[in-house]
C-alpha atoms as a PDB file:
ATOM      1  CA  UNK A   1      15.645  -6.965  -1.132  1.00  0.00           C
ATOM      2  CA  UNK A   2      14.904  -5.147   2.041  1.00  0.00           C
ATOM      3  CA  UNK A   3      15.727  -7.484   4.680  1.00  0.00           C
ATOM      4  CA  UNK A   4      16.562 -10.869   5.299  1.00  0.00           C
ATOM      5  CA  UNK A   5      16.373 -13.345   8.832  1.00  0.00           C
ATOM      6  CA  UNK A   6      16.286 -16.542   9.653  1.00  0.00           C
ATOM      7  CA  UNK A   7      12.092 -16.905   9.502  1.00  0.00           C
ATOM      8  CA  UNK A   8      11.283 -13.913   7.499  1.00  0.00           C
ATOM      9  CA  UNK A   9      12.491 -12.432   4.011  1.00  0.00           C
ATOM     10  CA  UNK A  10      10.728  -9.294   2.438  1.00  0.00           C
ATOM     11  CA  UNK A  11      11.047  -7.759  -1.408  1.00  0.00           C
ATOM     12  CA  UNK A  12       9.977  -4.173  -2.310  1.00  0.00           C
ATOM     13  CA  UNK A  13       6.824  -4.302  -4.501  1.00  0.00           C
ATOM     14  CA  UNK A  14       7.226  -1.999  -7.226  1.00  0.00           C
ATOM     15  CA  UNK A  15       5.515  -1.530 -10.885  1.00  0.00           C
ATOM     16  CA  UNK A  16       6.827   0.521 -13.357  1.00  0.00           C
ATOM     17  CA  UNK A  17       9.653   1.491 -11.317  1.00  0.00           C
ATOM     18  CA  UNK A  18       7.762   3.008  -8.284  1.00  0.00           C
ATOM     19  CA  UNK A  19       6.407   1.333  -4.841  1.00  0.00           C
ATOM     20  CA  UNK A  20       2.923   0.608  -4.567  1.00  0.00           C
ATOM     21  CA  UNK A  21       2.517   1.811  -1.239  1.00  0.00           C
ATOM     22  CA  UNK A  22      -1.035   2.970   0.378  1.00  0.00           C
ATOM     23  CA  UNK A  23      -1.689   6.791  -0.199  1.00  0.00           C
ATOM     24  CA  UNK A  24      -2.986   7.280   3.415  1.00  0.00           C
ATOM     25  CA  UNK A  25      -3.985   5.917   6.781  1.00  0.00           C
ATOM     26  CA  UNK A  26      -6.820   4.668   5.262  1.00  0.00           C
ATOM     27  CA  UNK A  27      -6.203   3.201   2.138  1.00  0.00           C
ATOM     28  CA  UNK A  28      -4.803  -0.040   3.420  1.00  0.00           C
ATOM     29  CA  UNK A  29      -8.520  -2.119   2.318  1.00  0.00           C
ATOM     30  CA  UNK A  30      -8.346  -0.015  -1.277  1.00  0.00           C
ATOM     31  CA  UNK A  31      -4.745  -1.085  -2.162  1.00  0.00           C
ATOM     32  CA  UNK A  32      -5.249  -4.825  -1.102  1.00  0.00           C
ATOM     33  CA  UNK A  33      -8.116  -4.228  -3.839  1.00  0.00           C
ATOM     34  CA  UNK A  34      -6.227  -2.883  -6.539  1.00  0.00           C
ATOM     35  CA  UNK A  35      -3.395  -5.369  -6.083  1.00  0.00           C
ATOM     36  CA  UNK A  36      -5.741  -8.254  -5.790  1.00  0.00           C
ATOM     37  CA  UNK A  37      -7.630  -7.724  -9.558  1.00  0.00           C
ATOM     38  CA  UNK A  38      -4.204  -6.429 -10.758  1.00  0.00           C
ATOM     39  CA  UNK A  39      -2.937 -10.086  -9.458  1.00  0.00           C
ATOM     40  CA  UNK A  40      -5.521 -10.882 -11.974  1.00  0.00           C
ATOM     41  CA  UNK A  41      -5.812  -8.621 -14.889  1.00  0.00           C
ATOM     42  CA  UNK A  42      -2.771  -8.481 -16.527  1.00  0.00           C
ATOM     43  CA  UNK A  43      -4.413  -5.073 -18.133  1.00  0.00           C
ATOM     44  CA  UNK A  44      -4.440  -3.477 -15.089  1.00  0.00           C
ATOM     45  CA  UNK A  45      -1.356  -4.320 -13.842  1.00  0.00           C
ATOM     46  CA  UNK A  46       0.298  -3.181 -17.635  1.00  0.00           C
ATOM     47  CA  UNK A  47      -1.422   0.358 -16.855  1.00  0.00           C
ATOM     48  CA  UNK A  48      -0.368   0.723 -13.059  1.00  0.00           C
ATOM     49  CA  UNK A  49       3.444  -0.423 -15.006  1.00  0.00           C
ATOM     50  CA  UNK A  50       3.079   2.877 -17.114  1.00  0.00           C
ATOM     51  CA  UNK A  51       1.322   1.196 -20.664  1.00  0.00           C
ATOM     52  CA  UNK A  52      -0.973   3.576 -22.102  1.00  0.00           C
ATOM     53  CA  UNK A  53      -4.107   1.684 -22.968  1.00  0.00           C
ATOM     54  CA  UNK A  54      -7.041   2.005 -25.695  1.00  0.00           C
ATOM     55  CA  UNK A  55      -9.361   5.196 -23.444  1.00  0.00           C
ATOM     56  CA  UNK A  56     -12.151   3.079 -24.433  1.00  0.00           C
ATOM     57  CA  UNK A  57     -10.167   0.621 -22.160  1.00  0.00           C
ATOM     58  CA  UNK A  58     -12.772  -0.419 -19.082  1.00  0.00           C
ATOM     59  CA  UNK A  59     -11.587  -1.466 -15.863  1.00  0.00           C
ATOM     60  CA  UNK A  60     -13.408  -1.331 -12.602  1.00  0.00           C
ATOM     61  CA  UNK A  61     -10.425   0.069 -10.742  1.00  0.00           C
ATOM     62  CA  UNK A  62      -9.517   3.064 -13.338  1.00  0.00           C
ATOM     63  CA  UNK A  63     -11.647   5.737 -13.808  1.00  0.00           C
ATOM     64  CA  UNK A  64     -12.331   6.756 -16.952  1.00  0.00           C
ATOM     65  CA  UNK A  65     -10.765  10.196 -17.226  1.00  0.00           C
ATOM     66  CA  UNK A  66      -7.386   8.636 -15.746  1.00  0.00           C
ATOM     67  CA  UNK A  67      -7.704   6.305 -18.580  1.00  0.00           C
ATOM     68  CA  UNK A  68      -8.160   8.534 -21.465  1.00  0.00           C
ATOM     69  CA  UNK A  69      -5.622  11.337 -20.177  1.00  0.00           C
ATOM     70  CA  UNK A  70      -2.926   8.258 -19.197  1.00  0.00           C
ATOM     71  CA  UNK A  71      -1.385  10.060 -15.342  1.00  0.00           C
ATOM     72  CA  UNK A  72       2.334   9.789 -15.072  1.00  0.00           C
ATOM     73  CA  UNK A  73       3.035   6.548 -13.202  1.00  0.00           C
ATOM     74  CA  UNK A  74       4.139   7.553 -10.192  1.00  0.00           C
ATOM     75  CA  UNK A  75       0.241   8.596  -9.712  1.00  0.00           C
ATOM     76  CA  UNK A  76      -1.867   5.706 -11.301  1.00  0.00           C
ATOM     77  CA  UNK A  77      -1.351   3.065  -7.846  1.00  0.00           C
ATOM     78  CA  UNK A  78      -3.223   5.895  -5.788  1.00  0.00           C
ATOM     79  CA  UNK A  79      -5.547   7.339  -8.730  1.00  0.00           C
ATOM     80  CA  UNK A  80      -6.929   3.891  -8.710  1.00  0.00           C
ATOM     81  CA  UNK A  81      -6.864   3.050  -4.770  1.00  0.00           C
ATOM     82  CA  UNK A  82      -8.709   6.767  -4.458  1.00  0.00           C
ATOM     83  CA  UNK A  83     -11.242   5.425  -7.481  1.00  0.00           C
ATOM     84  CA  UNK A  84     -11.797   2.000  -5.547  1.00  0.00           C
ATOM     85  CA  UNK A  85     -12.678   3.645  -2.392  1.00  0.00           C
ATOM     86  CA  UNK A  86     -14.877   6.018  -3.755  1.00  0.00           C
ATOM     87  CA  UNK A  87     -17.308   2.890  -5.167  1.00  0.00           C
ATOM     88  CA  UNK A  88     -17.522   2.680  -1.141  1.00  0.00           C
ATOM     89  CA  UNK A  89     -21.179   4.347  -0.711  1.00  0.00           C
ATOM     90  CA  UNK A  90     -22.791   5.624   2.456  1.00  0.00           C
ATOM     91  CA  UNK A  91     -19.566   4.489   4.099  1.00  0.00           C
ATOM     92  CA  UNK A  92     -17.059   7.354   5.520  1.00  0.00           C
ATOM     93  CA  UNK A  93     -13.677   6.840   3.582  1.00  0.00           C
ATOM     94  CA  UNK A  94     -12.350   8.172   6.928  1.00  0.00           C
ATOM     95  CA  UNK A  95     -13.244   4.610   8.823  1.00  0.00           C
ATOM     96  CA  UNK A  96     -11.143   2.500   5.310  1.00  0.00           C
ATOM     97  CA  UNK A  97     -12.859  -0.754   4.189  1.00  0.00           C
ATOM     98  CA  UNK A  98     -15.576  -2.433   5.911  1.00  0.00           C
ATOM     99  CA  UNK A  99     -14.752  -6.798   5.436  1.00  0.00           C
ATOM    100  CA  UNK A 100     -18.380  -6.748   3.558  1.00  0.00           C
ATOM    101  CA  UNK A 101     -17.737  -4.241   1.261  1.00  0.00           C
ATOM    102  CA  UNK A 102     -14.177  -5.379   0.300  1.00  0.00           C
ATOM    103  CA  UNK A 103     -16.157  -8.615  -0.536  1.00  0.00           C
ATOM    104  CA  UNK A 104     -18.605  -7.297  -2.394  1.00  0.00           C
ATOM    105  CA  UNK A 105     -15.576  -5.045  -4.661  1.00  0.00           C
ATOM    106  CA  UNK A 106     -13.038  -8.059  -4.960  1.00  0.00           C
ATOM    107  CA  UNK A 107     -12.166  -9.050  -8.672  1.00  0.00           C
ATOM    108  CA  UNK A 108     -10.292 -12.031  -9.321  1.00  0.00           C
ATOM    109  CA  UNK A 109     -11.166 -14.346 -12.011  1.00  0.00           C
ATOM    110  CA  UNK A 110     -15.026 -13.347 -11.472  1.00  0.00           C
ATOM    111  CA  UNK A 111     -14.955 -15.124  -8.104  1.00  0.00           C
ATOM    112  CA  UNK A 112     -17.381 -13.875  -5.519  1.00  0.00           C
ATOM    113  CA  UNK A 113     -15.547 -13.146  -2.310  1.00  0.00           C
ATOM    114  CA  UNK A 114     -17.016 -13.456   1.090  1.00  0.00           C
ATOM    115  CA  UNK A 115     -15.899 -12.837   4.678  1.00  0.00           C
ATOM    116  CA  UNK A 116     -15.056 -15.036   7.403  1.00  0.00           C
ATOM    117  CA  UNK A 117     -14.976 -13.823  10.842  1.00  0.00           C
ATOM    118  CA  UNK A 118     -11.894 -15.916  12.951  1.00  0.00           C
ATOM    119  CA  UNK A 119     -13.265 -17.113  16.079  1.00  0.00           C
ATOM    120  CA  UNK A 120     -11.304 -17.266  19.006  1.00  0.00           C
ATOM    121  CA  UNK A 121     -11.906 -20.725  19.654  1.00  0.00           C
ATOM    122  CA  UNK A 122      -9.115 -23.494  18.810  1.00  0.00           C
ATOM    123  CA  UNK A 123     -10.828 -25.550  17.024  1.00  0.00           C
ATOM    124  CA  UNK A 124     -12.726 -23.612  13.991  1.00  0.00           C
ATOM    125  CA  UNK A 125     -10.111 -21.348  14.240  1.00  0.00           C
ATOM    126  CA  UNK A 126      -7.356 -23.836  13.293  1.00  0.00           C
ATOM    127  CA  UNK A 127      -9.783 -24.570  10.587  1.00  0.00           C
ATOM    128  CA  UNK A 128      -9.863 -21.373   9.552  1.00  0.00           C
ATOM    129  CA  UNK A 129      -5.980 -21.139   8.946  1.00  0.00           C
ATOM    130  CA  UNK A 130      -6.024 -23.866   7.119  1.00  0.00           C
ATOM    131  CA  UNK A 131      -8.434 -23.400   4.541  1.00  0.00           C
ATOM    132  CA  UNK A 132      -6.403 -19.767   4.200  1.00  0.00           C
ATOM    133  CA  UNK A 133      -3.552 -21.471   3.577  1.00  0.00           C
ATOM    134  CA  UNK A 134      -5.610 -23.686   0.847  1.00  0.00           C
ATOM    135  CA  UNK A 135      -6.952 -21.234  -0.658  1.00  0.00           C
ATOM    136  CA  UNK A 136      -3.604 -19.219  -1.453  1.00  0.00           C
ATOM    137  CA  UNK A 137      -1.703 -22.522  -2.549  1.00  0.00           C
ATOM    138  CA  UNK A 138      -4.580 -23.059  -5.095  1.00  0.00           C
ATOM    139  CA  UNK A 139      -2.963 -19.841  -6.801  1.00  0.00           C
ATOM    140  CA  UNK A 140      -6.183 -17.338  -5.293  1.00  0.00           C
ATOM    141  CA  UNK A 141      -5.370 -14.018  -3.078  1.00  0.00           C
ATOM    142  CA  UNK A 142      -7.051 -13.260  -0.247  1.00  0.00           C
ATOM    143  CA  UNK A 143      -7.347 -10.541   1.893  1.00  0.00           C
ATOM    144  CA  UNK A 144      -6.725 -10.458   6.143  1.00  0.00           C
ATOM    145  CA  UNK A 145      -8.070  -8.131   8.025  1.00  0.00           C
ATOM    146  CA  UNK A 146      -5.576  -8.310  11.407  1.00  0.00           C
ATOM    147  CA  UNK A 147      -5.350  -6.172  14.252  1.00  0.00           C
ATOM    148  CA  UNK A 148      -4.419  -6.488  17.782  1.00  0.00           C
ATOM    149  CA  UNK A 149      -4.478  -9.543  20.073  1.00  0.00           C
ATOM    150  CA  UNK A 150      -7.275 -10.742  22.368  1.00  0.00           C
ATOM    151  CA  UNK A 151      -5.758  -9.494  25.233  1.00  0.00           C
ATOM    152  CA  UNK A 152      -5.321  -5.765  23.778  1.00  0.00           C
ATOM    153  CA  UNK A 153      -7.715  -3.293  24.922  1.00  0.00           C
ATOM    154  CA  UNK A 154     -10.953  -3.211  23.186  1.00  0.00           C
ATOM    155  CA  UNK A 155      -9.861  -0.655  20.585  1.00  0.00           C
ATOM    156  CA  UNK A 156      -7.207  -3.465  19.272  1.00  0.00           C
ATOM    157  CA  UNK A 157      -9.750  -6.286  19.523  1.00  0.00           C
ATOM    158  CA  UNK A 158     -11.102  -4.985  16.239  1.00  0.00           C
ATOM    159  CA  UNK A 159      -9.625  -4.870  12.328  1.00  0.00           C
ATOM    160  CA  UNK A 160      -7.248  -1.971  11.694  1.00  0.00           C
ATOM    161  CA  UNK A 161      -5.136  -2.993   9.111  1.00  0.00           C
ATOM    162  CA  UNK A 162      -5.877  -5.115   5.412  1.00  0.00           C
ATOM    163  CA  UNK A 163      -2.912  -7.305   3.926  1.00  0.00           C
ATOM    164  CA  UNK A 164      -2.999  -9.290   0.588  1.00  0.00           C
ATOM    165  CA  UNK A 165      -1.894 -12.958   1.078  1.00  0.00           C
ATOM    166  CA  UNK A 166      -0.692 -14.043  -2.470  1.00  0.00           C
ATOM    167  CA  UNK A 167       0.163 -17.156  -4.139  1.00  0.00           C
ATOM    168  CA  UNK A 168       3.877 -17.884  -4.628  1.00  0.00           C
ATOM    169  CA  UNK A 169       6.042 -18.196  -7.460  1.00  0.00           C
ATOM    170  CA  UNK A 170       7.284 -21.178  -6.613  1.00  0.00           C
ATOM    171  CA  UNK A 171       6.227 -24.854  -4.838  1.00  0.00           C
ATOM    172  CA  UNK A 172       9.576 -24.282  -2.864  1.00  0.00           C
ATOM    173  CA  UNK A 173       8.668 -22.713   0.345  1.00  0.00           C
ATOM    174  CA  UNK A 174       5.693 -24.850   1.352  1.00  0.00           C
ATOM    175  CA  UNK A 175       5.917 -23.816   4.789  1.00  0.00           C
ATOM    176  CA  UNK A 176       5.361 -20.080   4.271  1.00  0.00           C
ATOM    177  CA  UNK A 177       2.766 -17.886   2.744  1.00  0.00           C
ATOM    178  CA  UNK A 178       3.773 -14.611   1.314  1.00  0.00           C
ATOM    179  CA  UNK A 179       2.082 -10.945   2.460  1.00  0.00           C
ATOM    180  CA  UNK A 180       1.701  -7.819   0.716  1.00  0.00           C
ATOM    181  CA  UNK A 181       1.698  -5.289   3.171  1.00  0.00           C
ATOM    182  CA  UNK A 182       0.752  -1.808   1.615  1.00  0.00           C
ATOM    183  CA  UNK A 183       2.067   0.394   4.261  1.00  0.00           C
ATOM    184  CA  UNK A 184       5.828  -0.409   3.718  1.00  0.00           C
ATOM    185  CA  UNK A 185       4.513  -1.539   0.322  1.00  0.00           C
ATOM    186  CA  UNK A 186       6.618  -4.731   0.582  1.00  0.00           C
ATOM    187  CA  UNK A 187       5.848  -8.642   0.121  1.00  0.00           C
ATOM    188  CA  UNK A 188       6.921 -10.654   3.068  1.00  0.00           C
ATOM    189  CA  UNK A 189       7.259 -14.046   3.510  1.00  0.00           C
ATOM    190  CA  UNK A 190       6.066 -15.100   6.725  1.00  0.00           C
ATOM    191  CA  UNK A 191       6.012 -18.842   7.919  1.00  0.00           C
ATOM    192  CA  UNK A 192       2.867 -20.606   8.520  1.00  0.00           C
ATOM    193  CA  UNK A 193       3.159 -21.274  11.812  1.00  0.00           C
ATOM    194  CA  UNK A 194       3.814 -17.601  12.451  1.00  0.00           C
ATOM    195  CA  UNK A 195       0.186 -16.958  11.196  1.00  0.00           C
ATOM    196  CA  UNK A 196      -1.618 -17.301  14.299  1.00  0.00           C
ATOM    197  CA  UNK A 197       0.651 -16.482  17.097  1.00  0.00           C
ATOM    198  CA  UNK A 198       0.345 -13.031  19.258  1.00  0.00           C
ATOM    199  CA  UNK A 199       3.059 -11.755  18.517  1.00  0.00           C
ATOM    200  CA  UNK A 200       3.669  -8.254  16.402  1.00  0.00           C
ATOM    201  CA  UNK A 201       4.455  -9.059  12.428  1.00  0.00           C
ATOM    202  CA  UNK A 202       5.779  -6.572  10.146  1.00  0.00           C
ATOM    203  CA  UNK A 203       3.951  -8.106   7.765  1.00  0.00           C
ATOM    204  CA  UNK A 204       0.907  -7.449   9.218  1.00  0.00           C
ATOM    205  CA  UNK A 205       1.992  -3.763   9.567  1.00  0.00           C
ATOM    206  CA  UNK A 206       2.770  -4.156  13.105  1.00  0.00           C
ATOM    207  CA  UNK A 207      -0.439  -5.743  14.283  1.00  0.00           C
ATOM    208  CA  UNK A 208      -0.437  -9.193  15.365  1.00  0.00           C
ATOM    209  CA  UNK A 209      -3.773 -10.754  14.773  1.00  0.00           C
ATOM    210  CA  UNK A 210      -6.021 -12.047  11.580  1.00  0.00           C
ATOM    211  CA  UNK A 211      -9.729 -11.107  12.638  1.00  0.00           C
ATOM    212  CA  UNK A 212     -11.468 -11.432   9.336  1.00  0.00           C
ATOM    213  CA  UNK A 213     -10.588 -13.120   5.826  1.00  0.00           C
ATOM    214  CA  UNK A 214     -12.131 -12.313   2.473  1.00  0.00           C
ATOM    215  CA  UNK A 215     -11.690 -14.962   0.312  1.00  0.00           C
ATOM    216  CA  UNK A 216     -14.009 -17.106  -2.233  1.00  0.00           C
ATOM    217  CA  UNK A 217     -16.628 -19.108  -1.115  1.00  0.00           C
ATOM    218  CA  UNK A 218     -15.392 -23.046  -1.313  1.00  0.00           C
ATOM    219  CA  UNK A 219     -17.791 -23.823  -4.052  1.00  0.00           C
ATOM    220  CA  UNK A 220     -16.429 -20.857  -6.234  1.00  0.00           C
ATOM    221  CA  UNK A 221     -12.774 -22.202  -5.117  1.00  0.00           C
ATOM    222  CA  UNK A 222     -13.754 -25.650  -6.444  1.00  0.00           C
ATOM    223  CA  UNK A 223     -15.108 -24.808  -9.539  1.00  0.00           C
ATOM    224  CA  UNK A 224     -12.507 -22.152 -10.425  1.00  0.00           C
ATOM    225  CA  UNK A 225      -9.343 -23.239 -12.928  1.00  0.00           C
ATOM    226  CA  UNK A 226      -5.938 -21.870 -13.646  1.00  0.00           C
ATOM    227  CA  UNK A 227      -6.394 -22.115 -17.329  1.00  0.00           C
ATOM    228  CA  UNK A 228      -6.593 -19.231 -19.503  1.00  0.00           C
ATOM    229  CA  UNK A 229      -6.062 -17.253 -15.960  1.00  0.00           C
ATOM    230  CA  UNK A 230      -3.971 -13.713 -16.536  1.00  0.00           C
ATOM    231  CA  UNK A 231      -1.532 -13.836 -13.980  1.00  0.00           C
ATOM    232  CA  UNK A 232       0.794 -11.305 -13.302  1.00  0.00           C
ATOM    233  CA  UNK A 233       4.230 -10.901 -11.368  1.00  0.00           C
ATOM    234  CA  UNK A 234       3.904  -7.763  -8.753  1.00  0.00           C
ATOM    235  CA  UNK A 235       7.202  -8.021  -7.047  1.00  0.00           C
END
């Protein structure tokens, strides 16, 4: 375990013995992605371990070569970030992962994913949190986009940085909500009421606010059930 205080505790997030941290500045959006359908796909998650699957083996996040000439390990978390990002057309890779497209690439239990923008007012705001917090506790991952706070200058007022929040384990912490954070590649667990304060978060890679959330639309949520579900431990 990394680190421990009274409000916060983080674990390294590891498969197959290595981190799954982001390859670059920029790969923040493509690693929530993998990690998200891995949360999913138990097949996925077995190959980003180190298992050696069937080449005729198809998953959207694995390109085909890497599949048939099975990389070491320590190279299949970026292979397939690098392969997600690439689906990203007429978009630089340079500027990450647009909200819409990471919407349009989610896989999770053949959900569609949309965005919601966070307004700065109280009210739908609040509302906001709360169906995030919903959402997660009804065992489905979402991505945040976060950045700065509304009083930063104009170049934090904007997404810069994608986390993964991610069901727990366990019914025993119902006042927190746990992040993957691919920079430090590391799952915290933040409390709830830490989720929309201004303050800096390591677990939001030092930024401090959520601007955008991709999650399911609330009819796919409803409609959606555990059963039969591959679900996968990534920490």
């Amino acid at each position: 375990m990394l680190e421990t205080t009274p409000d916060l505790r983080v674990w390294p997030v590891e498969l197959g013995g290595h981190r799954l941290r982001q390859c670059d500045e920029t790969s923040c959006g493509s690693a929530a992605l993998v990690m998200l359908a891995a949360s999913g796909d138990a097949r996925l998650a077995s190959w980003l371990a180190g298992t050696d699957l069937p080449p005729e083996t198809a998953l959207p996040e694995v390109p085909s070569w890497a599949m048939a000439n099975q990389p070491p390990v320590e190279h299949r978390f970026e292979i397939a970030q690098r392969h997600v990002r690439g689906k990203l057309r007429g978009w630089p890779s340079a500027l990450g992962t647009l909200p819409g497209g990471a919407a349009k690439m989610a896989r999770f239990r053949n959900l569609d994913y949309e965005v919601t923008w966070l307004p700065s007012g109280a009210p739908r705001r609040a509302a906001g949190i709360r169906n995030l917090v919903g959402t997660v506790r009804s065992g489905i991952p979402c991505l945040l986009y976060v950045g700065g706070t509304t009083s930063d200058s104009l170049t934090k007022r904007i997404p810069r940085h994608v986390v993964l929040a991610v069901p727990a384990k366990d019914a025993h912490h119902a006042d927190t909500i746990n992040l993957y954070e691919p920079d430090s590649a590391a799952l915290y667990q933040l409390p709830i009421s830490r989720l929309d304060d201004d303050e800096k978060k390591a677990a939001f890679g030092n930024w401090s606010h959520i601007f955008a959330i991709v999650a399911p639309k609330a009819t796919e949520i409803a409609q959606s059930s555990p059963l039969g579900a591959e679900r996968t431990r990534l920490s």
